[in-house]
Protein backbone atom coordinates (compact mmCIF):
# COMPACT_ATOMS: atom_id res chain seq x y z
CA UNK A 1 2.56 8.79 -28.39
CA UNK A 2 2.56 7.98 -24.79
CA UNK A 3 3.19 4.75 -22.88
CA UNK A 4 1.56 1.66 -23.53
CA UNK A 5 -0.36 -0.22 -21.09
CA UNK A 6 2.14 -2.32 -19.99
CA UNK A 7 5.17 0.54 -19.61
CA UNK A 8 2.01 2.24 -17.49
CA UNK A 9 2.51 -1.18 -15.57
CA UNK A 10 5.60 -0.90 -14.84
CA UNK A 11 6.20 2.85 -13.91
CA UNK A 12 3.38 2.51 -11.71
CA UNK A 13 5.11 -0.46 -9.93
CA UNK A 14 8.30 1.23 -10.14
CA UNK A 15 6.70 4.20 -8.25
CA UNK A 16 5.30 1.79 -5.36
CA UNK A 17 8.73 0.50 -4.83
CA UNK A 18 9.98 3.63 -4.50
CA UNK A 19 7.60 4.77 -2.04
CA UNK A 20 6.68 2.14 0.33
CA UNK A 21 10.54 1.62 1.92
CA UNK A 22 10.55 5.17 2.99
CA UNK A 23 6.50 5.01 3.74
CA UNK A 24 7.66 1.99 6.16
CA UNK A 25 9.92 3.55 8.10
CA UNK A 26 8.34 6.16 9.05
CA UNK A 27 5.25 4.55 9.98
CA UNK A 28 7.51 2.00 12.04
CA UNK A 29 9.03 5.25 13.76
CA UNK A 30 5.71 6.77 13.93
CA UNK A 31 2.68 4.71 14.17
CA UNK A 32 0.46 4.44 17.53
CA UNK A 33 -0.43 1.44 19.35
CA UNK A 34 -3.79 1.37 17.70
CA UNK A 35 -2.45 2.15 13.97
CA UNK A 36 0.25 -0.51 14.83
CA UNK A 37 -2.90 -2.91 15.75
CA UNK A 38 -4.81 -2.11 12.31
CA UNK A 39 -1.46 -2.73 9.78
CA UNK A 40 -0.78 -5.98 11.62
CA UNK A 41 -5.00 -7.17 11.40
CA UNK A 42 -4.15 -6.24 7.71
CA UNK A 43 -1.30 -8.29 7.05
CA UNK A 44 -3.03 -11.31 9.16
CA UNK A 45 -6.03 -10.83 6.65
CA UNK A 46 -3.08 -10.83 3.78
CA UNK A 47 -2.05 -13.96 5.34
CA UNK A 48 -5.49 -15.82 5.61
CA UNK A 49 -7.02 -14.74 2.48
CA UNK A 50 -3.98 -16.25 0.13
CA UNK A 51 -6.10 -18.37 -1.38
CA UNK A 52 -9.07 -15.92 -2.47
CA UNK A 53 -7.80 -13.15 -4.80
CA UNK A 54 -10.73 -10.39 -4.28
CA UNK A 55 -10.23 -10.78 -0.31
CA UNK A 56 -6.06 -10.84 -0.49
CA UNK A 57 -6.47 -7.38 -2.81
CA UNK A 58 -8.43 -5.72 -0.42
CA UNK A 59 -6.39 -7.13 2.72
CA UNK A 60 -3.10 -5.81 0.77
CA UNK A 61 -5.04 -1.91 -0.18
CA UNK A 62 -5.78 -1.83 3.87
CA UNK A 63 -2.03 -2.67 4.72
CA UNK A 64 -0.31 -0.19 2.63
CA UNK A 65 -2.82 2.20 3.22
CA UNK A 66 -2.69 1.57 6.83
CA UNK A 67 0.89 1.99 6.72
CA UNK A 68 0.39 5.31 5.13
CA UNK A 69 -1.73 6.79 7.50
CA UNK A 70 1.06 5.73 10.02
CA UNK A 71 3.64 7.84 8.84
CA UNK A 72 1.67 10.77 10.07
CA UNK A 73 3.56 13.05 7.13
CA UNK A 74 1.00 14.54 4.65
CA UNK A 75 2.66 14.62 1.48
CA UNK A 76 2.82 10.61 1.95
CA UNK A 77 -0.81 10.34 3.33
CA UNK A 78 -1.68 12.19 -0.14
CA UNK A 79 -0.63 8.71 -2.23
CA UNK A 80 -3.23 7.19 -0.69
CA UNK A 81 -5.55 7.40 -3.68
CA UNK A 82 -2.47 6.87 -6.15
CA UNK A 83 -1.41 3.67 -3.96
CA UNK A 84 -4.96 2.32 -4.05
CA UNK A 85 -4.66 2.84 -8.56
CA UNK A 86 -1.26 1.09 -8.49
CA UNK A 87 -2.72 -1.70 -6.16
CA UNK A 88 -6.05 -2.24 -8.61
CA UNK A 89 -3.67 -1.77 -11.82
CA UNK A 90 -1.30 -4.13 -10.18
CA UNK A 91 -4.05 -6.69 -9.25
C-alpha cells in the first residue's frame, strides 16, 4: 500500500524545502539583471495579492519558478514542472 494523501503532502513539502535553499543560492549567484527584475515583480505580486488566494498562488508558482530559471543549472530548471505540482498540492 502506498502513501496516503496526506504523507504525499508532506514528502512533497519536504522535497520543496530541500530544494529551494540550494535553488536560491544559486540563482542569487547567478541570475541577470532582467531575471533579478522578474523574481522581485513576483514577490511584489506575492506581497499585494495576500488577500486573494488564486492571485497569491500564481504570484508564489512565478517566484519559485523564476528563481529556478535563475540558477541557470539544468538539472534544477527540470523541477520546474514538479515545483509547480508541489505548489498546486500545497495550495
Amino acid at each position: 500500500r502506498g502513501p496516503g494523501q496526506r504523507d504525499l503532502l508532506l514528502a512533497l513539502d519536504e522535497t520543496r524545502r530541500v530544494i529551494e535553499p540550494a535553488a536560491a543560492a544559486l540563482a542569487a549567484r547567478r541570475a541577470t539583471p532582467e531575471e533579478r527584475r522578474l523574481i522581485h515583480a513576483a514577490y511584489d505580486r506575492m506581497v499585494e495579492a495576500q488577500s486573494d488566494l488564486s492571485r497569491a498562488t500564481q504570484a508564489d508558482k512565478a517566484f519559485h519558478i523564476a528563481v529556478l530559471d535563475a540558477t541557470h543549472n539544468p538539472v534544477v530548471g527540470s523541477f520546474r514542472g514538479a515545483l509547480e505540482a508541489i505548489l498546486d498540492a500545497v495550495f
